[in-house]
C-alpha atoms as a PDB file:
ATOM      1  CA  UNK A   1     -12.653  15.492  -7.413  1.00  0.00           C
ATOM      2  CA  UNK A   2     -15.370  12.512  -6.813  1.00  0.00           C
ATOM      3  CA  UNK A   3     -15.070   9.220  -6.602  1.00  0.00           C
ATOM      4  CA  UNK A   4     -16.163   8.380  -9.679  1.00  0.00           C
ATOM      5  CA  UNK A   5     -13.837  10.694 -11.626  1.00  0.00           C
ATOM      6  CA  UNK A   6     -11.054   9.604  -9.223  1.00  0.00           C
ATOM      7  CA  UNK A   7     -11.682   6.542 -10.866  1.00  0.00           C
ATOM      8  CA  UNK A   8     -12.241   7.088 -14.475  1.00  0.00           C
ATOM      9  CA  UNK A   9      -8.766   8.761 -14.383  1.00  0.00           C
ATOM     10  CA  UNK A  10      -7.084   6.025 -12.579  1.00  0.00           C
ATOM     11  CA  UNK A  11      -7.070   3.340 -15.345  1.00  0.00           C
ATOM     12  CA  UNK A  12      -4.974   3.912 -18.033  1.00  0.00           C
ATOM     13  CA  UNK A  13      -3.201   6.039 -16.097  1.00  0.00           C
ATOM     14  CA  UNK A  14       0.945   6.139 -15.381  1.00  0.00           C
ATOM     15  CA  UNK A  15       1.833   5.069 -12.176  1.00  0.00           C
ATOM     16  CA  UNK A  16       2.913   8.198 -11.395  1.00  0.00           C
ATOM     17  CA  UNK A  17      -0.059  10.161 -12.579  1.00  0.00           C
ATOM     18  CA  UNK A  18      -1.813   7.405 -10.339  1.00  0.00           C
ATOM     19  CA  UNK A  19      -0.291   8.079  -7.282  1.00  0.00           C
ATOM     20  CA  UNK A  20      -0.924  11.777  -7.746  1.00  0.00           C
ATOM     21  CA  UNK A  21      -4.416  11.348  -8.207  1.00  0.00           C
ATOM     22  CA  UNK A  22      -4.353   9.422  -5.023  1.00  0.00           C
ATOM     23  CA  UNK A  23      -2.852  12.501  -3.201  1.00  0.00           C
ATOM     24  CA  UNK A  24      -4.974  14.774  -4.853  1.00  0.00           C
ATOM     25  CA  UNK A  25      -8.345  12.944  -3.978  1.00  0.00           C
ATOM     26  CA  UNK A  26      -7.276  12.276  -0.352  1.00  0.00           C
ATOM     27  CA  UNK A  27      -5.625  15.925   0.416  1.00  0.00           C
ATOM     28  CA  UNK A  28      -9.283  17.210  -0.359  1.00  0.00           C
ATOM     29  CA  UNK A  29      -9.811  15.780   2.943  1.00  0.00           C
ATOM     30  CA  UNK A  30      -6.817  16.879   4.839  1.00  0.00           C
ATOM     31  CA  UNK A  31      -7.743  20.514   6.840  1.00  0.00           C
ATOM     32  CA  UNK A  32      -5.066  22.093   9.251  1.00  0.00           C
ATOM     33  CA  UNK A  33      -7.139  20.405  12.204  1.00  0.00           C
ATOM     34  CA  UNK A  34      -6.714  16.873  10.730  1.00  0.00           C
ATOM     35  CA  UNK A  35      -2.677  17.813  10.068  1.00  0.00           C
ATOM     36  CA  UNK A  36      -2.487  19.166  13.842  1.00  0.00           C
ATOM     37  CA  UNK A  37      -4.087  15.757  15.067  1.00  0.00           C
ATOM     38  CA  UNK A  38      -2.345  13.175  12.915  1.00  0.00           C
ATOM     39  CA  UNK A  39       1.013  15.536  14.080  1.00  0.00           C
ATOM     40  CA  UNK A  40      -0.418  14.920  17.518  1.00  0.00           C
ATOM     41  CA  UNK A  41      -1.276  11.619  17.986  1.00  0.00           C
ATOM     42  CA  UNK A  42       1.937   9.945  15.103  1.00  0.00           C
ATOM     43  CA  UNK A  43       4.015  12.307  16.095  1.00  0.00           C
ATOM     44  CA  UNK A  44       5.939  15.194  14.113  1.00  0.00           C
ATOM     45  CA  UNK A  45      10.017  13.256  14.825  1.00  0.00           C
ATOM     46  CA  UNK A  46       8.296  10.204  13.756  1.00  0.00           C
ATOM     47  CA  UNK A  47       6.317  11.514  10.438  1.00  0.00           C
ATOM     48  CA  UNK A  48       9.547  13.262   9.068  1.00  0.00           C
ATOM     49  CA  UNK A  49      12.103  10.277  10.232  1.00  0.00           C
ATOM     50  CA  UNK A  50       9.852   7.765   8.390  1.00  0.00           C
ATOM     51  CA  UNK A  51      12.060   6.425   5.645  1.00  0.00           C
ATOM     52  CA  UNK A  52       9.037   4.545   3.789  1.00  0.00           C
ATOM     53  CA  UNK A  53       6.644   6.522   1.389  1.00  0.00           C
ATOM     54  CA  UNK A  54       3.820   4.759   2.512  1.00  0.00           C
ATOM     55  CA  UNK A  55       4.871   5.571   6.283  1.00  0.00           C
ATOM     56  CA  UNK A  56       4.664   1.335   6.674  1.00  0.00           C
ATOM     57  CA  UNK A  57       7.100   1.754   9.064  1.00  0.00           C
ATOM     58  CA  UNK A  58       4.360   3.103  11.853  1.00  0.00           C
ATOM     59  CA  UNK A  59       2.799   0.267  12.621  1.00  0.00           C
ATOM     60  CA  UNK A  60      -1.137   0.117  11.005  1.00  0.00           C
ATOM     61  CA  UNK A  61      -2.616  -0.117  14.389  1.00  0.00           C
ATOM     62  CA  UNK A  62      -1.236   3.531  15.385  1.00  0.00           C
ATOM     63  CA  UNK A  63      -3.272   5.052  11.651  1.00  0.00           C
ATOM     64  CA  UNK A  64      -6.130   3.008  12.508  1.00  0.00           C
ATOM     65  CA  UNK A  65      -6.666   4.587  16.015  1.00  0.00           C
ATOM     66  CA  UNK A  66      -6.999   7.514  14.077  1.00  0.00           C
ATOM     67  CA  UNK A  67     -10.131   6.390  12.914  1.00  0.00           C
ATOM     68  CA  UNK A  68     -12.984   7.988  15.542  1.00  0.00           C
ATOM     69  CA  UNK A  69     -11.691  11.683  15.331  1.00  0.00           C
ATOM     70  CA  UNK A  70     -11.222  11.455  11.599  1.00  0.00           C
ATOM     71  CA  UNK A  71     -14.343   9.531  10.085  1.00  0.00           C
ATOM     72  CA  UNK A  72     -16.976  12.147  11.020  1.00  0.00           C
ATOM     73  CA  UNK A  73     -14.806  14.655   9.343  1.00  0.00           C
ATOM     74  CA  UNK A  74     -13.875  12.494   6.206  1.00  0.00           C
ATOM     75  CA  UNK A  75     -17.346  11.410   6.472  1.00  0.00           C
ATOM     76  CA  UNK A  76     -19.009  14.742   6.224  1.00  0.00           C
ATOM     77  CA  UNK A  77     -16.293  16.240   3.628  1.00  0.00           C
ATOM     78  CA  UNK A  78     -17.477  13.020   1.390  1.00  0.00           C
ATOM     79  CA  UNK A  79     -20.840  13.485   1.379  1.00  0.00           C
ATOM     80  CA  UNK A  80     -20.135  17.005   0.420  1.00  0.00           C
ATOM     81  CA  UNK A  81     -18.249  15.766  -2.592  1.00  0.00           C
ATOM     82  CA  UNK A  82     -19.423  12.418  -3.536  1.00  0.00           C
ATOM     83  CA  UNK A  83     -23.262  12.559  -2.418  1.00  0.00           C
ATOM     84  CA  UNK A  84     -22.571   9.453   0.306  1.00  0.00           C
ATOM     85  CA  UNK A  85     -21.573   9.043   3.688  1.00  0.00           C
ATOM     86  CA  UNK A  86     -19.692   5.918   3.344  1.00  0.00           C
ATOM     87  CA  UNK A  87     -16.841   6.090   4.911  1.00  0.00           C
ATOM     88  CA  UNK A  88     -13.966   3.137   5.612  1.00  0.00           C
ATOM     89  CA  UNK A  89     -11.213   2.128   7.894  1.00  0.00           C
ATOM     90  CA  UNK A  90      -8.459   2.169   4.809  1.00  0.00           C
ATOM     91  CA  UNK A  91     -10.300   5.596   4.223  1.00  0.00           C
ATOM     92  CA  UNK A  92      -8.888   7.130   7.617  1.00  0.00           C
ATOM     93  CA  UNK A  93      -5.683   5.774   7.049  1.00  0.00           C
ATOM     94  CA  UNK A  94      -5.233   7.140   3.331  1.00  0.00           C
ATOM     95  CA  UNK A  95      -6.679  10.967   4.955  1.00  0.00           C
ATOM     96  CA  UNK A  96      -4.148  10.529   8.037  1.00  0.00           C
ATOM     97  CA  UNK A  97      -1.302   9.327   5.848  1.00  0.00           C
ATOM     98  CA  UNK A  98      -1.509  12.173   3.355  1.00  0.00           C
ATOM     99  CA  UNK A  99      -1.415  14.507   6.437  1.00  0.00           C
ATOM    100  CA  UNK A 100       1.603  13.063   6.929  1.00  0.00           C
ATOM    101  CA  UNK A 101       2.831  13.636   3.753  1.00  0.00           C
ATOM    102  CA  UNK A 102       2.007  17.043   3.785  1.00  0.00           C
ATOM    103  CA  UNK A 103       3.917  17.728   7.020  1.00  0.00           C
ATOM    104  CA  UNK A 104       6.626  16.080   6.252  1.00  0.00           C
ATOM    105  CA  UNK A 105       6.894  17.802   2.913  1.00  0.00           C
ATOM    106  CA  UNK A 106       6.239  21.693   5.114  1.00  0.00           C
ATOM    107  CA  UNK A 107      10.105  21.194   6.423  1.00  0.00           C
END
């Protein structure tokens, strides 16, 4: 899915269509090596003892630091997609934080 049609779906949308758009444009981005480093660097007992769905009880700081292993990959993966390199901060986190999700959701 691009950008741009990750958009256009968004409005209008439920919220809960929303949020699984958001998981569905961000998991495009989420490989086994990006799982096996967010596992490595969060931590697995962390990830699956988080009680928030948003993981906002890891402290930002810990997803942003995340950021120089994961942005050429997200990077690369988004020109692929979208035609452009740009690539953000929140970006990382969103990629690392679905990872998260996913593992937590492989118990």
């Amino acid at each position: 899915m691009t950008r741009q049609e990750y958009m256009e779906r968004y409005s209008g949308a439920s919220k809960a269509e929303q949020e699984a758009m958001f998981r569905e444009y961000y998991a495009q981005f989420v490989g086994p090596y990006i799982r096996s480093f967010v596992k490595s660097c969060i931590g697995e007992d962390r990830i699956k003892a988080s009680t928030n769905p948003h993981f906002n009880d890891i402290p930002l700081a810990e997803w942003d630091r995340l950021d120089a292993v994961i942005r050429p990959i997200g990077a690369r993966i988004n020109k692929e997609i979208n035609g452009a390199s740009v690539w953000s901060l929140s970006d990382t986190v969103c990629v690392a934080k679905e990872a998260a999700r996913q593992l937590k959701e492989a118990v």
